[in-house]
C-alpha atoms as a PDB file:
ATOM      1  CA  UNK A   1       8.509  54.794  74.703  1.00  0.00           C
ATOM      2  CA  UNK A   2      10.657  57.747  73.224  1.00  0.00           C
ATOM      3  CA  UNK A   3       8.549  59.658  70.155  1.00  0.00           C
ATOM      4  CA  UNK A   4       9.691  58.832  66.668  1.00  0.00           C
ATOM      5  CA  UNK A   5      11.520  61.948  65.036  1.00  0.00           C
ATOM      6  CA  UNK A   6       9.925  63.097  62.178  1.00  0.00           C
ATOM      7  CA  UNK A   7      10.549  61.768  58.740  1.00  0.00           C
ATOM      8  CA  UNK A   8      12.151  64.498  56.507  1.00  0.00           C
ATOM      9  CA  UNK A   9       9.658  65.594  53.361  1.00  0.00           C
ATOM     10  CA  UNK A  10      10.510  67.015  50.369  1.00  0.00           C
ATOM     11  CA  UNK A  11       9.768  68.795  47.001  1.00  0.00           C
ATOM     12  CA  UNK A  12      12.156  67.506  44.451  1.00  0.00           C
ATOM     13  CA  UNK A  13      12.123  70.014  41.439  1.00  0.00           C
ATOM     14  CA  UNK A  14      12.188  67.271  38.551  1.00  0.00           C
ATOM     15  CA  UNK A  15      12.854  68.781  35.166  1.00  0.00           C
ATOM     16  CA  UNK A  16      13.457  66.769  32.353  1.00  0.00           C
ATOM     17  CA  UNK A  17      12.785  63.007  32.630  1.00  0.00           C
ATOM     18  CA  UNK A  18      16.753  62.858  31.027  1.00  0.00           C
ATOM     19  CA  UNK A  19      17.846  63.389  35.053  1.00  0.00           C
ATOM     20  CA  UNK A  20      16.418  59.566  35.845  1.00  0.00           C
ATOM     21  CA  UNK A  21      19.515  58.601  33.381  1.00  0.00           C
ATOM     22  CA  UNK A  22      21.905  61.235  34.180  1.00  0.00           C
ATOM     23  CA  UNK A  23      24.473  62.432  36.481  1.00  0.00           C
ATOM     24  CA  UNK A  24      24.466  65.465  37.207  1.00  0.00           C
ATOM     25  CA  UNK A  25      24.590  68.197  40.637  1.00  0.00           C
ATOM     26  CA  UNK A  26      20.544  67.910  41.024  1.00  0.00           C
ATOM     27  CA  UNK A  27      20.802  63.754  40.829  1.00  0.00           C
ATOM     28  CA  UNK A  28      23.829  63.624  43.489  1.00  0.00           C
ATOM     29  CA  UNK A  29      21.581  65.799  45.706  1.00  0.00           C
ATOM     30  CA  UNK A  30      18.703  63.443  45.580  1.00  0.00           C
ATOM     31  CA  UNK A  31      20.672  60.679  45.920  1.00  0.00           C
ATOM     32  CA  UNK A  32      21.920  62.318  49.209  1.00  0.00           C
ATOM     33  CA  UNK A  33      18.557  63.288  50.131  1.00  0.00           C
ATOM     34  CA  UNK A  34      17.922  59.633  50.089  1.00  0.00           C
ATOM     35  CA  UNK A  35      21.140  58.200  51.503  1.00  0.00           C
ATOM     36  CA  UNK A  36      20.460  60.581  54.258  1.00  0.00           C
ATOM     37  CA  UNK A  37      16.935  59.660  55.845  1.00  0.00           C
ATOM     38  CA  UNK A  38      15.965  56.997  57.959  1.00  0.00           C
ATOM     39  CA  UNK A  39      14.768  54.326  55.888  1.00  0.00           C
ATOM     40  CA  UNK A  40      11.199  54.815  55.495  1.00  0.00           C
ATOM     41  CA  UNK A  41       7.904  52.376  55.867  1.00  0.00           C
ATOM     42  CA  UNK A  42       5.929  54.136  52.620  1.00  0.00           C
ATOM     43  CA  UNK A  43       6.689  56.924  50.401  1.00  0.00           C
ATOM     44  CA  UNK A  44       3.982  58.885  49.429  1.00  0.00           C
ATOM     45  CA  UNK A  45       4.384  61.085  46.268  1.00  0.00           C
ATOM     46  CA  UNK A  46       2.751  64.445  44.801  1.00  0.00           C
ATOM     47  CA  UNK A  47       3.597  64.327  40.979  1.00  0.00           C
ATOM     48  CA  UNK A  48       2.920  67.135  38.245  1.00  0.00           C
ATOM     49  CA  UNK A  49       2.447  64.162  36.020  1.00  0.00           C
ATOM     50  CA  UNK A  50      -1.005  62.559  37.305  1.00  0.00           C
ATOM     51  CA  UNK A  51      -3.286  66.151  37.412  1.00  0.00           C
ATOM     52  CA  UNK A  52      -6.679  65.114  36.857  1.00  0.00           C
ATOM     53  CA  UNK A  53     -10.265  65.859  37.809  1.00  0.00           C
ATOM     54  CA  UNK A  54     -10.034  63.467  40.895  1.00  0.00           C
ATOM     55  CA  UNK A  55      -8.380  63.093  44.116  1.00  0.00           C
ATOM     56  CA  UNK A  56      -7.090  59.235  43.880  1.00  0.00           C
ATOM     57  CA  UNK A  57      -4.356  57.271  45.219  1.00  0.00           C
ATOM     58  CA  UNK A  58      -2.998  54.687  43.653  1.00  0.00           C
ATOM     59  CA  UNK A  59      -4.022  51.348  45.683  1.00  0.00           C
ATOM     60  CA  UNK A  60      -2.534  48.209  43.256  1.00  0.00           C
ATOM     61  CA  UNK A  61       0.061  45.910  44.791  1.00  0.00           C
ATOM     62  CA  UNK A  62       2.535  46.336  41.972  1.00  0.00           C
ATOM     63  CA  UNK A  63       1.974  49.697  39.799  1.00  0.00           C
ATOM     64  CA  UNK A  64       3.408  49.385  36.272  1.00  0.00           C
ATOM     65  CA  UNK A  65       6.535  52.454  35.091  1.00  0.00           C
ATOM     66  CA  UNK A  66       4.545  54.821  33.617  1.00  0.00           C
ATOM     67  CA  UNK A  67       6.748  56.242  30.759  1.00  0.00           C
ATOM     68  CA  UNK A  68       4.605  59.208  30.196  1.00  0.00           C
ATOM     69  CA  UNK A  69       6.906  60.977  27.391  1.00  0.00           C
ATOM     70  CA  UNK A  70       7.877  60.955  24.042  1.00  0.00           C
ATOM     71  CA  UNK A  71      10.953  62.090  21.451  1.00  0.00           C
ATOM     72  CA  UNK A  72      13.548  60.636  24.422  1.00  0.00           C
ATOM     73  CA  UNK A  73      16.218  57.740  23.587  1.00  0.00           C
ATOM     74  CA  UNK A  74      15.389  53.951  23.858  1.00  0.00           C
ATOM     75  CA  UNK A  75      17.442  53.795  27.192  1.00  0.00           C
ATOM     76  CA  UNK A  76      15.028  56.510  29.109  1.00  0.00           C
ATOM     77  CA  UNK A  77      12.119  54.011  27.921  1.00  0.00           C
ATOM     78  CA  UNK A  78      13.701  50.888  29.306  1.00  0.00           C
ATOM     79  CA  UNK A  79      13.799  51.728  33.039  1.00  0.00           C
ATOM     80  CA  UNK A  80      11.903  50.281  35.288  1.00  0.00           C
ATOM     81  CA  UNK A  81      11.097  50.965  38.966  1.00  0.00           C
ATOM     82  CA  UNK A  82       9.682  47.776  40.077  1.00  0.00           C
ATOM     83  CA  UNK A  83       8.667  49.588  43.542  1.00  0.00           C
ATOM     84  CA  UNK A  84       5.936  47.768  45.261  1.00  0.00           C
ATOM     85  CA  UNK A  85       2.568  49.553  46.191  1.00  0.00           C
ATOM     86  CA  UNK A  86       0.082  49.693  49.232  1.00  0.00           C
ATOM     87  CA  UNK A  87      -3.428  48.935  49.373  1.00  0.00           C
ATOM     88  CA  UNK A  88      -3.005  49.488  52.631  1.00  0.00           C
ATOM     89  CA  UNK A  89      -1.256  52.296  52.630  1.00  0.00           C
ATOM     90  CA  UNK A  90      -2.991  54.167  50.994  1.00  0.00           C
ATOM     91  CA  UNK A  91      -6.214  53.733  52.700  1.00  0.00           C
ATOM     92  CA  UNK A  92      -4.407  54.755  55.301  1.00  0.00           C
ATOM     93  CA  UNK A  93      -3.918  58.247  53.801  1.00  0.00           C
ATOM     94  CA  UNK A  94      -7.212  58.182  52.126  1.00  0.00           C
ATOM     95  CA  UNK A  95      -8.666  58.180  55.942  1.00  0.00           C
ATOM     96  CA  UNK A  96      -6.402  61.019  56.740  1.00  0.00           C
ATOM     97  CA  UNK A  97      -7.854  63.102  54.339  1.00  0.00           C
ATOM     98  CA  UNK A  98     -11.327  63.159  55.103  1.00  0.00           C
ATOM     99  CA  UNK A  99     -13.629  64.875  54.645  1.00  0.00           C
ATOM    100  CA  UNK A 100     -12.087  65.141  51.397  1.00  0.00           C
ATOM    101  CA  UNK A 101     -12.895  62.333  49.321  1.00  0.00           C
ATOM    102  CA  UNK A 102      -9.905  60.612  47.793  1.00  0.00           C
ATOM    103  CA  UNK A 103     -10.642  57.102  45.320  1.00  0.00           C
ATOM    104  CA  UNK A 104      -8.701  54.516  45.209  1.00  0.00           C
ATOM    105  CA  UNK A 105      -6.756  53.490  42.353  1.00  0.00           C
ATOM    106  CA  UNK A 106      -6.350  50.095  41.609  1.00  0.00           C
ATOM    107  CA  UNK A 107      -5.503  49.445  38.296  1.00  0.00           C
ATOM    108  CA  UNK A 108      -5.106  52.548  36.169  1.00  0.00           C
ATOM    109  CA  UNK A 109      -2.020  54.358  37.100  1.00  0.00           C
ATOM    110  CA  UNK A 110       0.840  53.389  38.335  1.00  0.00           C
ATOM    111  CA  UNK A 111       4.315  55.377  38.643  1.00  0.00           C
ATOM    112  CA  UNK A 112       4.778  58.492  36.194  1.00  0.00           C
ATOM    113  CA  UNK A 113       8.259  60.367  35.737  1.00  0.00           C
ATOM    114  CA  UNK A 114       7.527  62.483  38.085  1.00  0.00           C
ATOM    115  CA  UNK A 115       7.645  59.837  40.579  1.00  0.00           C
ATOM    116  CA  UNK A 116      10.400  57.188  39.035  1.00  0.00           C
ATOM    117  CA  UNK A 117      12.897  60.191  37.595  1.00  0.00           C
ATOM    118  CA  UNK A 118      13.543  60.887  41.479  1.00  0.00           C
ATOM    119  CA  UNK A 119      12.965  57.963  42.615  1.00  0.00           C
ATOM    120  CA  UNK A 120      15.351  56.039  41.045  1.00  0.00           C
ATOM    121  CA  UNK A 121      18.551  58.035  42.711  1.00  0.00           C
ATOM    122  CA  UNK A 122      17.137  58.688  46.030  1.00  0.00           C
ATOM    123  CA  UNK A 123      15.734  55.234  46.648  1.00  0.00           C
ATOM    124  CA  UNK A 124      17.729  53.156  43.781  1.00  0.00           C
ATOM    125  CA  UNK A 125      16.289  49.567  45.117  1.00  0.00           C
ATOM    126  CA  UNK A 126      13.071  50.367  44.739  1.00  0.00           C
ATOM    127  CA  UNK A 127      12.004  48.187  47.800  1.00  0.00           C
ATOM    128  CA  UNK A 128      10.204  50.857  49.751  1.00  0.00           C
ATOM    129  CA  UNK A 129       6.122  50.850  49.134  1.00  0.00           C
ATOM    130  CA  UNK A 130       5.455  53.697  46.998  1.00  0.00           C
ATOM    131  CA  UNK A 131       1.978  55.380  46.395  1.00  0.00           C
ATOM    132  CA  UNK A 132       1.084  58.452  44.466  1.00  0.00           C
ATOM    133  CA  UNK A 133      -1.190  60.964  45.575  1.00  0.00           C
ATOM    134  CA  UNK A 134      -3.235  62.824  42.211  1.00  0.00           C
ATOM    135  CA  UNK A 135      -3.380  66.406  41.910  1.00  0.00           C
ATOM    136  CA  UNK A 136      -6.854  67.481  41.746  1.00  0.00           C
ATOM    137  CA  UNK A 137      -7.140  69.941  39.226  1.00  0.00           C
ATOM    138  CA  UNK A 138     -10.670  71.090  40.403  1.00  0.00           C
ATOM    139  CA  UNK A 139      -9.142  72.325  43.789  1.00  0.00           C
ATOM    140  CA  UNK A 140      -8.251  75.478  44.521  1.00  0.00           C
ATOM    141  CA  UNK A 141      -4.094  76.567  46.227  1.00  0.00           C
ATOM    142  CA  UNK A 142      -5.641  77.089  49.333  1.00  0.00           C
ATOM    143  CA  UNK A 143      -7.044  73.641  49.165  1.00  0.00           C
ATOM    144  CA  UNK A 144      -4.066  71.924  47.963  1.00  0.00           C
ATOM    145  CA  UNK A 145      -2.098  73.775  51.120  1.00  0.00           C
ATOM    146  CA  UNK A 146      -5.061  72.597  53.551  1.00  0.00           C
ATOM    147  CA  UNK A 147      -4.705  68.765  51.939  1.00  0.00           C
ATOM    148  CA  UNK A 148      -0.476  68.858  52.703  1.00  0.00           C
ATOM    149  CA  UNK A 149      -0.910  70.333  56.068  1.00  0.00           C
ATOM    150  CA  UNK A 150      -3.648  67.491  57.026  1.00  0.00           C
ATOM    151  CA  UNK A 151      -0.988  64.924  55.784  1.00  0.00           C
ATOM    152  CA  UNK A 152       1.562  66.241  58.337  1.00  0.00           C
ATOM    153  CA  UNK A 153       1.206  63.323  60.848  1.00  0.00           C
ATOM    154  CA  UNK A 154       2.257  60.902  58.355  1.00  0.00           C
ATOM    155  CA  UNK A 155       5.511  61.862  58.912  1.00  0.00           C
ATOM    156  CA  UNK A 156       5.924  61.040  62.788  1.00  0.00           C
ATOM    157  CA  UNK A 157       5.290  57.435  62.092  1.00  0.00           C
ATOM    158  CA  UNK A 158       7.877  56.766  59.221  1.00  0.00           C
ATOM    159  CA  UNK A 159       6.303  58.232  56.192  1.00  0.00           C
ATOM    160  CA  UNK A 160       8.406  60.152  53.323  1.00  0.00           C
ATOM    161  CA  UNK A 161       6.270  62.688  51.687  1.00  0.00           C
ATOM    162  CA  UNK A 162       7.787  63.521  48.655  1.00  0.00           C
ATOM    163  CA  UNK A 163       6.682  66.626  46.059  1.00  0.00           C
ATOM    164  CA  UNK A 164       7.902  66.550  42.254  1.00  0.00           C
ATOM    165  CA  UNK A 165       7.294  69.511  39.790  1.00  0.00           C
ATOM    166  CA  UNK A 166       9.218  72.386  39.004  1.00  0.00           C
ATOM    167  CA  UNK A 167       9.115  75.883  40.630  1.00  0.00           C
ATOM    168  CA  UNK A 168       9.463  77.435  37.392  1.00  0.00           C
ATOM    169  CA  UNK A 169       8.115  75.408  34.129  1.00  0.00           C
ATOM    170  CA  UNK A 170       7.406  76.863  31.667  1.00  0.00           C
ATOM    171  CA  UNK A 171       8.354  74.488  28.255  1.00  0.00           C
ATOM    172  CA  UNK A 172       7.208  76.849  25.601  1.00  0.00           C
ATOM    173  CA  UNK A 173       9.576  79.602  26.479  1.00  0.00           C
ATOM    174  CA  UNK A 174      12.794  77.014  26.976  1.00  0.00           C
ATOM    175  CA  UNK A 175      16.156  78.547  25.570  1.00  0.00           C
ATOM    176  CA  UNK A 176      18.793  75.460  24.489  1.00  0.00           C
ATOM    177  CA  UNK A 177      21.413  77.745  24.598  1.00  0.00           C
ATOM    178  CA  UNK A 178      21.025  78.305  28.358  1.00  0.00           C
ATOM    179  CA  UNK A 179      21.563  74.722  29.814  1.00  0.00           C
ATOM    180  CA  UNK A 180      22.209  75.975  32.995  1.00  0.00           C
ATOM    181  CA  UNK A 181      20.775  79.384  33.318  1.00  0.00           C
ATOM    182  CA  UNK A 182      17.212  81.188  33.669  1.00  0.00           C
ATOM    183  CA  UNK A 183      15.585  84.215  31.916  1.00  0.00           C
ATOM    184  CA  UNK A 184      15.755  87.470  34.372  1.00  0.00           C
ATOM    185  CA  UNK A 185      11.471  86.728  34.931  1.00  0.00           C
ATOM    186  CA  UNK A 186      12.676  82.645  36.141  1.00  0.00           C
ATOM    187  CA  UNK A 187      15.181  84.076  38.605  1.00  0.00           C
ATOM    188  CA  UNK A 188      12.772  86.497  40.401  1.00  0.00           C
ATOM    189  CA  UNK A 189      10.434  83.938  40.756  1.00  0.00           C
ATOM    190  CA  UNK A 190      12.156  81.274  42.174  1.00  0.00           C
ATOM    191  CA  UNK A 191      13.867  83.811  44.689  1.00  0.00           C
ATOM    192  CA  UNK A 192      10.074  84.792  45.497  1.00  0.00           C
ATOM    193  CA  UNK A 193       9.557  81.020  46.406  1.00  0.00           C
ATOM    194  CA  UNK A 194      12.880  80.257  47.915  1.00  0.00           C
ATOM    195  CA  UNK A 195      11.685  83.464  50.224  1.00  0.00           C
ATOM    196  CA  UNK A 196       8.118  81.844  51.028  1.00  0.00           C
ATOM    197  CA  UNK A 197       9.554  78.727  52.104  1.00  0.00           C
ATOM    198  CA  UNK A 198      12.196  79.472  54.194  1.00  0.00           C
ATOM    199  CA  UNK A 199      10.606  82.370  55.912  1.00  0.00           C
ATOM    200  CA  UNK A 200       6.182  81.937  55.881  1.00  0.00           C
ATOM    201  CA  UNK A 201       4.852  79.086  53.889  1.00  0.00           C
ATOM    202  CA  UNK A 202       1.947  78.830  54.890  1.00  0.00           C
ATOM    203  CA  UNK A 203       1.606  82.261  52.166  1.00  0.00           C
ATOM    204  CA  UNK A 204       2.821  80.216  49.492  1.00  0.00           C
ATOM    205  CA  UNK A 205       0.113  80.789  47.926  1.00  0.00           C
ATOM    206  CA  UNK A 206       0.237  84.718  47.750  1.00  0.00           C
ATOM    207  CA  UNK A 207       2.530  83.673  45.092  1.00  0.00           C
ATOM    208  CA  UNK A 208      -0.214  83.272  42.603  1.00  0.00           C
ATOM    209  CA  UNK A 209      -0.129  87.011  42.822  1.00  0.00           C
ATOM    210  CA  UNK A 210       3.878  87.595  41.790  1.00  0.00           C
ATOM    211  CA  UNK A 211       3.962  89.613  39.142  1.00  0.00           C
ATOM    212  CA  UNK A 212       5.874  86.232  36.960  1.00  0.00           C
ATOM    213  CA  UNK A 213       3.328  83.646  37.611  1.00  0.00           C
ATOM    214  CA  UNK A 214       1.893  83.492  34.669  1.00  0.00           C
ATOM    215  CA  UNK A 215       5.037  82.811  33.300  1.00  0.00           C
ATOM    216  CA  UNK A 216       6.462  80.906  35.773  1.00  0.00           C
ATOM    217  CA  UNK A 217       3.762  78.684  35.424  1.00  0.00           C
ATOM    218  CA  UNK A 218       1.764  79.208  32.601  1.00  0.00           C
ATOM    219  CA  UNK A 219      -0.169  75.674  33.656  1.00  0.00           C
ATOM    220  CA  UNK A 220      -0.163  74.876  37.458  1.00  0.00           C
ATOM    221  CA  UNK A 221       0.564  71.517  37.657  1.00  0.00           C
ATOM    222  CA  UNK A 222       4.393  71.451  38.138  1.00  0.00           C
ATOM    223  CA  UNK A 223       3.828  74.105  40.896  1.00  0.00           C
ATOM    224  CA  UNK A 224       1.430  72.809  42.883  1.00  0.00           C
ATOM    225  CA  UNK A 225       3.260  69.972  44.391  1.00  0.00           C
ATOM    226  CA  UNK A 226       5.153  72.790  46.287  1.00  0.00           C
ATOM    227  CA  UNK A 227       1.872  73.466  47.954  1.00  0.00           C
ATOM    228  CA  UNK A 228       1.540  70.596  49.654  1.00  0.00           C
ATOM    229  CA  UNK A 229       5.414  70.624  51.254  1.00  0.00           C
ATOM    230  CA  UNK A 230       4.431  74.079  52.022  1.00  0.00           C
ATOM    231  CA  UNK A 231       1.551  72.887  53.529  1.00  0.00           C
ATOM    232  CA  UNK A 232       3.083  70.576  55.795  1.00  0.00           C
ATOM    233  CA  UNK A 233       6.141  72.932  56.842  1.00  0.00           C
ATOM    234  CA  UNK A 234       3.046  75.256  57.893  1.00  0.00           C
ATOM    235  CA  UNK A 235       1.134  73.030  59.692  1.00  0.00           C
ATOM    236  CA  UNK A 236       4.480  72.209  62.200  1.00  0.00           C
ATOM    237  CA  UNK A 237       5.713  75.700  61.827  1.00  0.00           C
ATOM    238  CA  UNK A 238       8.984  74.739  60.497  1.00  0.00           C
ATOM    239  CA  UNK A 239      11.222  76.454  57.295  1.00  0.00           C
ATOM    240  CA  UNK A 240      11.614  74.575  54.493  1.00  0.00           C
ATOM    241  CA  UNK A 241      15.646  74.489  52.845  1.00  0.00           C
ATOM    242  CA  UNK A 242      17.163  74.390  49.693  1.00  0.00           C
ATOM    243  CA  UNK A 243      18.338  71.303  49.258  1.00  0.00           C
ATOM    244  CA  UNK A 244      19.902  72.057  45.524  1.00  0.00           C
ATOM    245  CA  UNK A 245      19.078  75.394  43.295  1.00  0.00           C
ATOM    246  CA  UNK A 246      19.312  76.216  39.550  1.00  0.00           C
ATOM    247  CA  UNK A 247      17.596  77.213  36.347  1.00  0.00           C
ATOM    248  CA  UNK A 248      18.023  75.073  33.335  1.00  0.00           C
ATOM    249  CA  UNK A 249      17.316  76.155  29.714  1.00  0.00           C
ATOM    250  CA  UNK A 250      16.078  79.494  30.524  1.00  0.00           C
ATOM    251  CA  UNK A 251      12.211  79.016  31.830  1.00  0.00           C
ATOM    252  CA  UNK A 252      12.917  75.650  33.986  1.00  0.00           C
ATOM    253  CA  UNK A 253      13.618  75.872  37.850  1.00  0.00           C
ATOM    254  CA  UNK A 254      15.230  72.984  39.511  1.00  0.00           C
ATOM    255  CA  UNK A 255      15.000  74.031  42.776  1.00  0.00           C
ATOM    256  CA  UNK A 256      14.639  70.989  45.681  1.00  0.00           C
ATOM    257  CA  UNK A 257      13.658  71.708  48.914  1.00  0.00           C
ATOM    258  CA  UNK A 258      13.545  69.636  52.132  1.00  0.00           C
ATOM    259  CA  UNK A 259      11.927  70.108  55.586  1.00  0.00           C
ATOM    260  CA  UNK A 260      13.666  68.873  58.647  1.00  0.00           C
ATOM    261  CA  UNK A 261      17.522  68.120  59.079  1.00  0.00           C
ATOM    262  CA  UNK A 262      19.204  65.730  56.791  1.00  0.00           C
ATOM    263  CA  UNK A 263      21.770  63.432  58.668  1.00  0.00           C
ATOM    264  CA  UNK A 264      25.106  62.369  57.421  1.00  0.00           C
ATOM    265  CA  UNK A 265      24.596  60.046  54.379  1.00  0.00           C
ATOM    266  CA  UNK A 266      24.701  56.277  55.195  1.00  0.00           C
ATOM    267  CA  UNK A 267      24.903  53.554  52.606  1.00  0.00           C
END
């Protein structure tokens, strides 16, 4: 029986929950993304937006549309992505990661932005079996990158692992007048990353060191979901690409990257 090829993965850099109702270059690349994988059996997601003092998953067979913002028009409040979960599923993972222990959500969370915002172009039927994986703000990078590159056989049996955050997010220091364009500090560190993860990510984490960071990510949640596609593209040895680039408002990095080939889009 031939192998199965590996499912692509991907860091999706997110922004501002306006993309899940917008049209724009980043949304037509992550609707490509998704008209251009195999179809796959579970989606497992790394979102900024659940960082708490736990490692969960969420385990409930239907988790609600978390619509964890405020100040945004009525129509940004009325989708839904009615994506079913996996018990199962995530079990499954939750095995995986041992001997780190990871509890099992069943009736707390559900899907944030971070999730749904992508989501909702990529995967626009929402009939895939979605699970989120928390970010455990008591961890450490290195552990992070260790947790993504023990998650790396998920993908040769029809898994998409999917980060969402921003390279660069930094909210206080956003410019309006710069829609589409980054402050000098924003540009050098997203080329830093864009260098990490197409040439040695498993040193992504060296970039806690660049000489930006701080204002890059002056709170580590939106960057840390690039660990873990780091982590994976370490743990096979394999580059990670751009799949879209760009700065928005000044201190905001919309980068997206993907591991693996993408195929010509199918409908």
């Amino acid at each position: 029986m031939p192998a199965m090829p590996l499912m692509p993965a991907a860091f999706l850099g997110h922004g501002s929950p306006m993309n899940a109702i917008e049209a724009n270059r980043f949304t037509t690349a992550w609707k490509t993304f998704g008209a251009s994988v195999p179809k796959p059996r579970a989606i497992l997601v790394v979102s900024a937006h659940w960082y708490v003092n736990d490692t969960a998953l969420t385990a409930m067979p239907r988790p609600r549309t978390i619509h964890d913002f405020f100040g945004f028009p009525e129509q940004l409040f009325a989708v839904e992505y009615p994506a079913p979960g996996s018990a199962a599923f995530a079990e499954e993972v939750a095995e995986l990661a041992k001997p780190t222990q990871v509890g099992l959500d069943r009736d707390s969370w559900g899907l944030d932005h971070g999730t749904w915002s992508v989501l909702v172009h990529a995967f626009p039927k929402a009939d895939i079996p979605v699970v989120q994986l928390s970010i455990d703000a008591r961890k450490s990078f290195e552990q992070h990158l260790a947790l993504g590159a023990k998650l790396a056989g998920l993908r040769k049996t029809g898994v998409l692992i999917v980060g969402s955050g921003n390279v660069v997010h930094n909210l206080r220091a956003m410019d309006r007048s710069k829609p589409d364009l980054g402050f000098d500090w924003a540009y050098r560190f997203n080329d830093a990353a864009r260098e990490i993860m197409a040439e040695k990510p498993a040193e992504a984490v060296g970039l806690l060191e660049h000489p930006d960071y701080a204002k890059a990510a002056p709170t580590p949640e939106h960057f840390v979901p690039l660990l873990y596609l780091a982590g994976l593209a370490s743990a096979e040895n394999r580059p990670a690409k751009v799949l879209v680039d760009g700065q928005a408002f000044g201190s905001v990095s919309m980068a997206s990257y993907t591991l693996d080939d993408l195929v010509e889009p199918h409908s």
